[in-house]
Every structure is written in C-alpha cells, then in structure tokens.
C-alpha atoms as a PDB file:
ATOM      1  CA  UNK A   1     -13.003  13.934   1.038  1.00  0.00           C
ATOM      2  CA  UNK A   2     -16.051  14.966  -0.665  1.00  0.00           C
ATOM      3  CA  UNK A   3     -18.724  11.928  -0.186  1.00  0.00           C
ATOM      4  CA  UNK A   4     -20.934  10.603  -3.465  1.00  0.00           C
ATOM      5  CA  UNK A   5     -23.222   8.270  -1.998  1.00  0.00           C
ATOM      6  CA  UNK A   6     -23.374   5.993   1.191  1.00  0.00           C
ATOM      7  CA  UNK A   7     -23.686   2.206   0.834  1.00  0.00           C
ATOM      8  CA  UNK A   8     -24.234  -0.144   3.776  1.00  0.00           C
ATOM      9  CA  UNK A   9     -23.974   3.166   6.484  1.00  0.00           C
ATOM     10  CA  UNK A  10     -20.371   3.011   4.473  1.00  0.00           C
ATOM     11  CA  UNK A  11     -19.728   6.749   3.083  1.00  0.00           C
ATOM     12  CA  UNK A  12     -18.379   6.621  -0.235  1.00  0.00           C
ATOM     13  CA  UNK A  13     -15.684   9.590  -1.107  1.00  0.00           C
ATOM     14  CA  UNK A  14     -15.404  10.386  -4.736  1.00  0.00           C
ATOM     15  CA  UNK A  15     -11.767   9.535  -4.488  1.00  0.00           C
ATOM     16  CA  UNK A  16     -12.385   5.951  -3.525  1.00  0.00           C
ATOM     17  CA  UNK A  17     -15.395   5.249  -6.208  1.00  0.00           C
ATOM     18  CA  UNK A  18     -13.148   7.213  -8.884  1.00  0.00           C
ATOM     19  CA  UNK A  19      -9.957   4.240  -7.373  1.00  0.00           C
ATOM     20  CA  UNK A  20     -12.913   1.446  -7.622  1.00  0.00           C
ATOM     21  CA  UNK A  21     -13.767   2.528 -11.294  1.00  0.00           C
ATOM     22  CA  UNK A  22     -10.165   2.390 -12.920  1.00  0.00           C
ATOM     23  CA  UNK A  23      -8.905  -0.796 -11.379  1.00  0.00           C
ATOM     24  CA  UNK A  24     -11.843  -2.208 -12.422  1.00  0.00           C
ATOM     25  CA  UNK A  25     -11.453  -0.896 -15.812  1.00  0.00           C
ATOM     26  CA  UNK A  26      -7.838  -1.941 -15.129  1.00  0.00           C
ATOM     27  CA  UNK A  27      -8.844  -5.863 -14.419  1.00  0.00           C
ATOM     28  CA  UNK A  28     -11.179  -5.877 -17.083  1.00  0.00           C
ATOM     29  CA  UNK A  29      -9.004  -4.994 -19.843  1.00  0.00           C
ATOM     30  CA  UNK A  30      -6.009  -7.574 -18.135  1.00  0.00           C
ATOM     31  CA  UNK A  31      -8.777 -10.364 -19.456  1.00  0.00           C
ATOM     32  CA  UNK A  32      -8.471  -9.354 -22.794  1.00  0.00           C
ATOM     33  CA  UNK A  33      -4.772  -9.389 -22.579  1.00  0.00           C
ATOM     34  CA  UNK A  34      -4.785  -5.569 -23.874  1.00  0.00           C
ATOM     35  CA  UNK A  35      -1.896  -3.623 -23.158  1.00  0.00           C
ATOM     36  CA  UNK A  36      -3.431  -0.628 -22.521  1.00  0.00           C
ATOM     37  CA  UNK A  37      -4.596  -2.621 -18.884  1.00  0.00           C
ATOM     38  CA  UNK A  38      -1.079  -0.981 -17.745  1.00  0.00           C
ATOM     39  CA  UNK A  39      -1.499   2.476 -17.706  1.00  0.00           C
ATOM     40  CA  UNK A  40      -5.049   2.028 -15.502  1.00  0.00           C
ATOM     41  CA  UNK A  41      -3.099  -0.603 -13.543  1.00  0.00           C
ATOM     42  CA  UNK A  42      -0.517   1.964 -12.560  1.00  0.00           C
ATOM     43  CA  UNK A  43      -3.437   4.920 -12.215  1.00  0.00           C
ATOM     44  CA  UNK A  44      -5.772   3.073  -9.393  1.00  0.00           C
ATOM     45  CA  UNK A  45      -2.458   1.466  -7.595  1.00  0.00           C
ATOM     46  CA  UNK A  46      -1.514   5.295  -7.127  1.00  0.00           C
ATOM     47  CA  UNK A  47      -4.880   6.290  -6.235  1.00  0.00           C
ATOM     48  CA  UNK A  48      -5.584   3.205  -3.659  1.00  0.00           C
ATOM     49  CA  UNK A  49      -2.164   3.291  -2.262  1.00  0.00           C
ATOM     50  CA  UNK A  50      -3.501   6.965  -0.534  1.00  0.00           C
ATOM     51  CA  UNK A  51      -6.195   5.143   0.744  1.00  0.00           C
ATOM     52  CA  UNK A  52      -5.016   1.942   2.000  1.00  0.00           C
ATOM     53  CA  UNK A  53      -2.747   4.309   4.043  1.00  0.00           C
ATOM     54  CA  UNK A  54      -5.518   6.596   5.408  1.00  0.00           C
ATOM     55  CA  UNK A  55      -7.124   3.054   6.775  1.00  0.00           C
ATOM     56  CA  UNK A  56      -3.899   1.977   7.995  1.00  0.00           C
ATOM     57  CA  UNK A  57      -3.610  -1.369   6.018  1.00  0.00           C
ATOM     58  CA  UNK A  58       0.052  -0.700   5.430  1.00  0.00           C
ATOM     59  CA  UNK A  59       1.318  -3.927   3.700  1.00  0.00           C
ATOM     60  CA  UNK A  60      -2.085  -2.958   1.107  1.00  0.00           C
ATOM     61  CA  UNK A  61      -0.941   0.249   0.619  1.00  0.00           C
ATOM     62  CA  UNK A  62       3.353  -1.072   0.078  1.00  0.00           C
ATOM     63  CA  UNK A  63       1.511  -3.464  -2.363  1.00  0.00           C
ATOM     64  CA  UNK A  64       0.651  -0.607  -4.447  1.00  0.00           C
ATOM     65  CA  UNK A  65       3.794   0.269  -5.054  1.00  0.00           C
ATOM     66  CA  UNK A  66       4.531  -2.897  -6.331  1.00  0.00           C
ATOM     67  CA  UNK A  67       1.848  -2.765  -8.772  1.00  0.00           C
ATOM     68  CA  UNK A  68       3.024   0.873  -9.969  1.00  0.00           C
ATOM     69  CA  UNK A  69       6.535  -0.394 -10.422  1.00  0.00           C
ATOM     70  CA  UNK A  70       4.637  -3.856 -12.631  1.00  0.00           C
ATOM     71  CA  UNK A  71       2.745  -1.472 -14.531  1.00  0.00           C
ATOM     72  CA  UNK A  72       5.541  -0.204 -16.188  1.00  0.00           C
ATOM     73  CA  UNK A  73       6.828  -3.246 -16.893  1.00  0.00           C
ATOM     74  CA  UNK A  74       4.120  -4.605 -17.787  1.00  0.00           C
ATOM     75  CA  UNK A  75       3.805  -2.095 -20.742  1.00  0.00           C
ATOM     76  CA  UNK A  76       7.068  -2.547 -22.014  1.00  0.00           C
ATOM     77  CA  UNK A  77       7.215  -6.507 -21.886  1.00  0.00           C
ATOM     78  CA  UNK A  78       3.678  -7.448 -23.351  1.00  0.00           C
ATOM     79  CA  UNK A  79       4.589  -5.334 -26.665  1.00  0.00           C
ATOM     80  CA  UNK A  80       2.081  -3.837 -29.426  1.00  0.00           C
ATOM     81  CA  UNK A  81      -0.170  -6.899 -29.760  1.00  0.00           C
ATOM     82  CA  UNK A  82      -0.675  -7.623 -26.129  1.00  0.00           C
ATOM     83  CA  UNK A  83      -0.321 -10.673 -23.723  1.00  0.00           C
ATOM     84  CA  UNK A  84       0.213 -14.305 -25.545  1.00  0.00           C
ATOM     85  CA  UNK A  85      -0.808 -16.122 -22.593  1.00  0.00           C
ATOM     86  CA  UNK A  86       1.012 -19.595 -21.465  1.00  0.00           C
ATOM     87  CA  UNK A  87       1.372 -22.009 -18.617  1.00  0.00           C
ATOM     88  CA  UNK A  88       3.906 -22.931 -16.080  1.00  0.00           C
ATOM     89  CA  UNK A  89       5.650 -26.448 -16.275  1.00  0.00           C
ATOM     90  CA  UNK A  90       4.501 -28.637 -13.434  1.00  0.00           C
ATOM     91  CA  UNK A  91       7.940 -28.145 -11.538  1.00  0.00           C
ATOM     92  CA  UNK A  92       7.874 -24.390 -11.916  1.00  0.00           C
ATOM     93  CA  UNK A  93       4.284 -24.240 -10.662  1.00  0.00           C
ATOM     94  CA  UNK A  94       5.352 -25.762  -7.193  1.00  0.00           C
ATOM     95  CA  UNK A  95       8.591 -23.481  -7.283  1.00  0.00           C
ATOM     96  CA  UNK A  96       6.423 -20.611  -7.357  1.00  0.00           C
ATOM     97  CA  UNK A  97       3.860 -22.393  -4.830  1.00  0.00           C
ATOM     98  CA  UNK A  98       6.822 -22.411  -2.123  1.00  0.00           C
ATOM     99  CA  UNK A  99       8.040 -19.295  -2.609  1.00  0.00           C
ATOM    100  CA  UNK A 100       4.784 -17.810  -1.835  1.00  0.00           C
ATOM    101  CA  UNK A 101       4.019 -19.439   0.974  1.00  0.00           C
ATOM    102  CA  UNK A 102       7.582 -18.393   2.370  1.00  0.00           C
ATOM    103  CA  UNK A 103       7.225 -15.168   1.987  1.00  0.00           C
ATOM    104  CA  UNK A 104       4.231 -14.841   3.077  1.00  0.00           C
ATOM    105  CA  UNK A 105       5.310 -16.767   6.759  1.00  0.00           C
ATOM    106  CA  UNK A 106       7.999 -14.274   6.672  1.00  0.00           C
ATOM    107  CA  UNK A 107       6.313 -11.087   6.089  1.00  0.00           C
ATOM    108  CA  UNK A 108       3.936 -11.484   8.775  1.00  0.00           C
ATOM    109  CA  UNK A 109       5.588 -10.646  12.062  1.00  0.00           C
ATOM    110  CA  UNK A 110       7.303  -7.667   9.721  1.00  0.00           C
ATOM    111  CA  UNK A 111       4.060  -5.786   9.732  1.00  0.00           C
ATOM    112  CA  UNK A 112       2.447  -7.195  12.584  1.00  0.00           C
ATOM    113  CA  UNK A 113       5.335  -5.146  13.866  1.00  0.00           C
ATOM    114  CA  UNK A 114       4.494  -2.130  11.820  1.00  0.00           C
ATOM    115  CA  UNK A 115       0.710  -2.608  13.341  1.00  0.00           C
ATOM    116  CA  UNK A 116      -1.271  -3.424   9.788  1.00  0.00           C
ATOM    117  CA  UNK A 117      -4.852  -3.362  10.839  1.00  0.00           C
ATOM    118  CA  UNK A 118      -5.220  -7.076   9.698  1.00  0.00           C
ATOM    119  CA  UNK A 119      -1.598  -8.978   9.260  1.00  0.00           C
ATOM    120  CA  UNK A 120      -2.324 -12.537   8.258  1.00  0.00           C
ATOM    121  CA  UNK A 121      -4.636 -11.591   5.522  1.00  0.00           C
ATOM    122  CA  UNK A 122      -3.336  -8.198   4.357  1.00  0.00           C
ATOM    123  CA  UNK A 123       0.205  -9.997   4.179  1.00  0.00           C
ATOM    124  CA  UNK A 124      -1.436 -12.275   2.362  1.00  0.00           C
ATOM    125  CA  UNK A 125      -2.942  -9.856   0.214  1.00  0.00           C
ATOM    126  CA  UNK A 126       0.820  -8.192  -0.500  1.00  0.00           C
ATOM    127  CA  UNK A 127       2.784 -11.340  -0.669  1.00  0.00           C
ATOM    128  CA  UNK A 128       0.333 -13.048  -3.087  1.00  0.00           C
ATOM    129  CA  UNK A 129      -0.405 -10.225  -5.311  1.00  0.00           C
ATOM    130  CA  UNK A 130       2.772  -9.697  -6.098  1.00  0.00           C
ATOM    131  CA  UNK A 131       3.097 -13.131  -7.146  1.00  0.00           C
ATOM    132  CA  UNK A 132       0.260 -12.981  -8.924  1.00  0.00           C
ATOM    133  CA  UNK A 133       1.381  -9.250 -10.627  1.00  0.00           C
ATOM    134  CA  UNK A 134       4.514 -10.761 -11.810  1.00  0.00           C
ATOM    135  CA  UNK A 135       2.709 -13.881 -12.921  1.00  0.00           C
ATOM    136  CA  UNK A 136       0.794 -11.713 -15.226  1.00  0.00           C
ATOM    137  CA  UNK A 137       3.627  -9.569 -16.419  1.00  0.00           C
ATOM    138  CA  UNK A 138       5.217 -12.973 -18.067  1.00  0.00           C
ATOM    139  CA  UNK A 139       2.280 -13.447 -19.341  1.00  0.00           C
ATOM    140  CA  UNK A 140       1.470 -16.840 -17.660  1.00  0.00           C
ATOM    141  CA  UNK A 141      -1.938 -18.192 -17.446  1.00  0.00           C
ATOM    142  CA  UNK A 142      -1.379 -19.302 -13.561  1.00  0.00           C
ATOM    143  CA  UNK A 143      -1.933 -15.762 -12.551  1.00  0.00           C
ATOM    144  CA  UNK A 144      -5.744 -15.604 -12.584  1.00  0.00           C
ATOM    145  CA  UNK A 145      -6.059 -18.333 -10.407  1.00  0.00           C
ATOM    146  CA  UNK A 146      -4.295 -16.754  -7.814  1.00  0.00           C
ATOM    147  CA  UNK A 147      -6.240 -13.726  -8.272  1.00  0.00           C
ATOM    148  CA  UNK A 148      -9.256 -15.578  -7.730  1.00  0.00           C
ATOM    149  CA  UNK A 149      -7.927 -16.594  -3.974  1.00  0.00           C
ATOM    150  CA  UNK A 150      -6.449 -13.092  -3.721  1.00  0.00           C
ATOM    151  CA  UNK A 151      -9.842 -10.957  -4.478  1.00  0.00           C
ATOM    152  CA  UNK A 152     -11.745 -13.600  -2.610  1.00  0.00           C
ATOM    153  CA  UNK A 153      -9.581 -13.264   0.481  1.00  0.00           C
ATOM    154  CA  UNK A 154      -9.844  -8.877   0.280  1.00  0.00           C
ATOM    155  CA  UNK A 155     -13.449  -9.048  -0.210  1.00  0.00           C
ATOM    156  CA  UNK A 156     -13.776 -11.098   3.166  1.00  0.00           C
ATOM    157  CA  UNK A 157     -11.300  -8.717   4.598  1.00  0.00           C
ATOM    158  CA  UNK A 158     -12.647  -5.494   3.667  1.00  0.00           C
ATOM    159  CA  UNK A 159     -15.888  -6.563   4.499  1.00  0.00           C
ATOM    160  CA  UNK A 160     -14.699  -7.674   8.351  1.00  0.00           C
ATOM    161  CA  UNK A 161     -12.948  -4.527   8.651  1.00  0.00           C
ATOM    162  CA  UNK A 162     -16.402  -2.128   7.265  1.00  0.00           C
ATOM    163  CA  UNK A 163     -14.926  -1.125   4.405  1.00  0.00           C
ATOM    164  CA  UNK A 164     -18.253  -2.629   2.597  1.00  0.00           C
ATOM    165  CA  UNK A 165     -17.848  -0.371  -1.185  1.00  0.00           C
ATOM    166  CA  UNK A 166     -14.256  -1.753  -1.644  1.00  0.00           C
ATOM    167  CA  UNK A 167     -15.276  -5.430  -0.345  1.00  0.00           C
ATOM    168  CA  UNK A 168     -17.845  -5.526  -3.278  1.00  0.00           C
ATOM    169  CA  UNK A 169     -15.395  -3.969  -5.712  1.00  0.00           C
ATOM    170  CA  UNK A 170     -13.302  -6.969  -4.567  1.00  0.00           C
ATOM    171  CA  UNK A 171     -16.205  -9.058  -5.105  1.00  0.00           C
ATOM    172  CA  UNK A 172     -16.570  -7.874  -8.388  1.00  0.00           C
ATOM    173  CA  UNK A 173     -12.499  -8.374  -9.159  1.00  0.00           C
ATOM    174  CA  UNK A 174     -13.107 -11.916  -7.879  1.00  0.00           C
ATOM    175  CA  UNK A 175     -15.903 -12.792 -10.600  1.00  0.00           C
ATOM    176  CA  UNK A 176     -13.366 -11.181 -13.370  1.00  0.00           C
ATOM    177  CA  UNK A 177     -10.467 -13.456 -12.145  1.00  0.00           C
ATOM    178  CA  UNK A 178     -12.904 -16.397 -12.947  1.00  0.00           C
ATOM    179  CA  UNK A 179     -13.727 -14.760 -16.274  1.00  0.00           C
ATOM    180  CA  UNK A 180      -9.998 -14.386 -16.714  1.00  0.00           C
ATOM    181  CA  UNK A 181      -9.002 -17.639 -15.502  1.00  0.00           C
ATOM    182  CA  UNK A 182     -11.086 -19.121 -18.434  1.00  0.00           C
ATOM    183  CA  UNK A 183      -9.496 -16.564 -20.905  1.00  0.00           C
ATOM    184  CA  UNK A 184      -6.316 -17.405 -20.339  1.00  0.00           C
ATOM    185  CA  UNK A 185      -6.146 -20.806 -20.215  1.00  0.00           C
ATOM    186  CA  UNK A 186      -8.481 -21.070 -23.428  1.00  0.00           C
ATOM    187  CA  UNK A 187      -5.541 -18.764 -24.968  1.00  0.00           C
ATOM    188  CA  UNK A 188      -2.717 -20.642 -23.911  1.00  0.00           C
ATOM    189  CA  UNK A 189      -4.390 -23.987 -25.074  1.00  0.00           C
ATOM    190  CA  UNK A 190      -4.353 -22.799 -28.303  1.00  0.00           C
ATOM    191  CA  UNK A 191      -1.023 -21.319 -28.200  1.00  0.00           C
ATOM    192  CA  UNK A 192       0.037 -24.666 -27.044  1.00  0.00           C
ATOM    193  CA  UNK A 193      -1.524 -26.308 -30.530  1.00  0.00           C
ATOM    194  CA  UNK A 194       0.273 -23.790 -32.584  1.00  0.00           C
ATOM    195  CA  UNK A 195       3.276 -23.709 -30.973  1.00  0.00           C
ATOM    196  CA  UNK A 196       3.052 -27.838 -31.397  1.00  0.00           C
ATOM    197  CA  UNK A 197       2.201 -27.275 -35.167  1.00  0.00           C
ATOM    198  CA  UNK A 198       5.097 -25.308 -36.140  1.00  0.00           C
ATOM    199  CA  UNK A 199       7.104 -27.954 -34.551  1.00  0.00           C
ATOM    200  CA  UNK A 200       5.711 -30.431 -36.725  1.00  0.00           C
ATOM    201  CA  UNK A 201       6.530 -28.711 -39.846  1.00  0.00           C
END
C-alpha cells in the first residue's frame, strides 16, 4: 500500500487514513441521527474489514460484516427524517446487559481457536459492537453508551498492539460517543415529553 505519512514510527497507507476518514464521517453524522450515516457506515466497514484481516484481528474484521449487513438496515428502518431516538425500559436494559455478556464468554475460545491476535478484547470489540450496531438501528439512546466502552476498549487495544493511527481514530470515536451519548438522550427526553403530551390530550 502506498504510505501518506508516518505517525508514532507507525506508517500510514492511504487506504487506512482514507478507512479512518469515512467512519469518522460515518460516527459523526450517527450523532445527528442523519440517515445518510448509513451509506459511510457500510463504506469504511468494507474498507476496514480488508485491513483488520491483513493484521489478523479476525473477530474485527467478521465485525465488519456485521456492520455492512446494519448499514443497510439501518437505511431502510430510520426512514426520510432520520433517527427519533428513545430509551430502553429498565427490564429490557438488563436483558440486553446479559445477553452481551453471554456472548461475549462464548465467543472467546471460538477465536482464540481461530488465533485473533488479541481474543478477550477483540471479542469484546465484535460481541459488543454488534450490540451496540443494532442498538442504534432501533434507534435507542442506550447505544452510545456502549460505544463509549467499545471505542475506549479499541483505542487501548490498537494502541498495545502498535497500530497507533487507528488507536487515535478510536480515540477520536470515543470523544463522539460522549458527544452522542448527550445527543441522544437530550432527544429522547424530549420525545418522552411529547409522546406524554399527546397522551394527555
């Protein structure tokens, strides 16, 4: 791959800044809610699935998949005007809680097998992303906080493993989760209110 510039001894290919730049783009436009997130979604899962394989983080580069596969979805089940952001009931939250935690136990001696480069948190990384995708595809407000843990987890990762560009990418993902955490829940307050209001009438 052709290299742009070299951060931290870390050369950066064009291919992986051009991945970087539209999931970031990607992420950003998820905080608006926008539906047009989807199609850059889909674009840097396809571009960072080739990579993830070329570093042999295997359950990163399955994940991808999965987000390819959400994208579409995604596009079709926001609609026109976007995300309308709301929360989980209490009981559903911890539902979702133990099913992630599950599957995550069970995934990891599945690619510890397969020899991922780093199982507990890659699996981790896989399991709880595509929690958090689908999360975000029903357009509940409980997926940014998972993102947060998720980003902050990949940029320790990425950064243990010398991949230093994509650990502050996932740095950067980490501080939009928080953005989007705010958002969200600031959005589904409100939707709360008028959802309460028409109620009343």
């Amino acid at each position: 791959m052709n290299i742009l510039f070299s951060a931290w001894g870390y050369d950066v290919s064009v291919f992986e800044f051009l991945a970087s730049l539209t999931s970031l783009i990607g992420v950003g436009l998820g905080v608006t809610g926008a539906r047009i997130t989807w199609p850059w979604w889909v674009i840097s899962s396809a571009m960072y699935g080739y990579l993830f394989l070329q570093w042999d983080l295997l359950a990163s580069a399955a994940l991808q998949l999965v987000f390819i596969a959400a994208g579409i979805w995604g596009w079709f089940g926001w609609g026109p005007k976007g995300a309308i952001p709301n929360k989980l009931s209490a009981k559903h939250r911890g539902l979702w809680t133990i099913g992630l935690l599950v599957s995550w136990l069970i995934c990891i001696p599945i690619f510890a097998n397969l020899g991922a480069a780093a199982t507990w948190s890659d699996t981790f990384l896989l399991v709880g992303s595509i929690f958090a995708q689908v999360l975000m595809v029903l357009e509940k407000y409980e997926a940014w906080p998972l993102w947060f843990a998720i980003d902050l987890l990949g940029t320790l990762q990425y950064a243990i493993l010398g991949l230093y560009f994509t650990s502050v990418v996932y740095a950067a993902f980490t501080a939009v989760a928080i953005v989007g955490w705010r958002e969200w829940q600031r959005k589904a307050a409100l939707h709360q209110v008028d959802d309460l209001t028409t109620l009343q009438r």
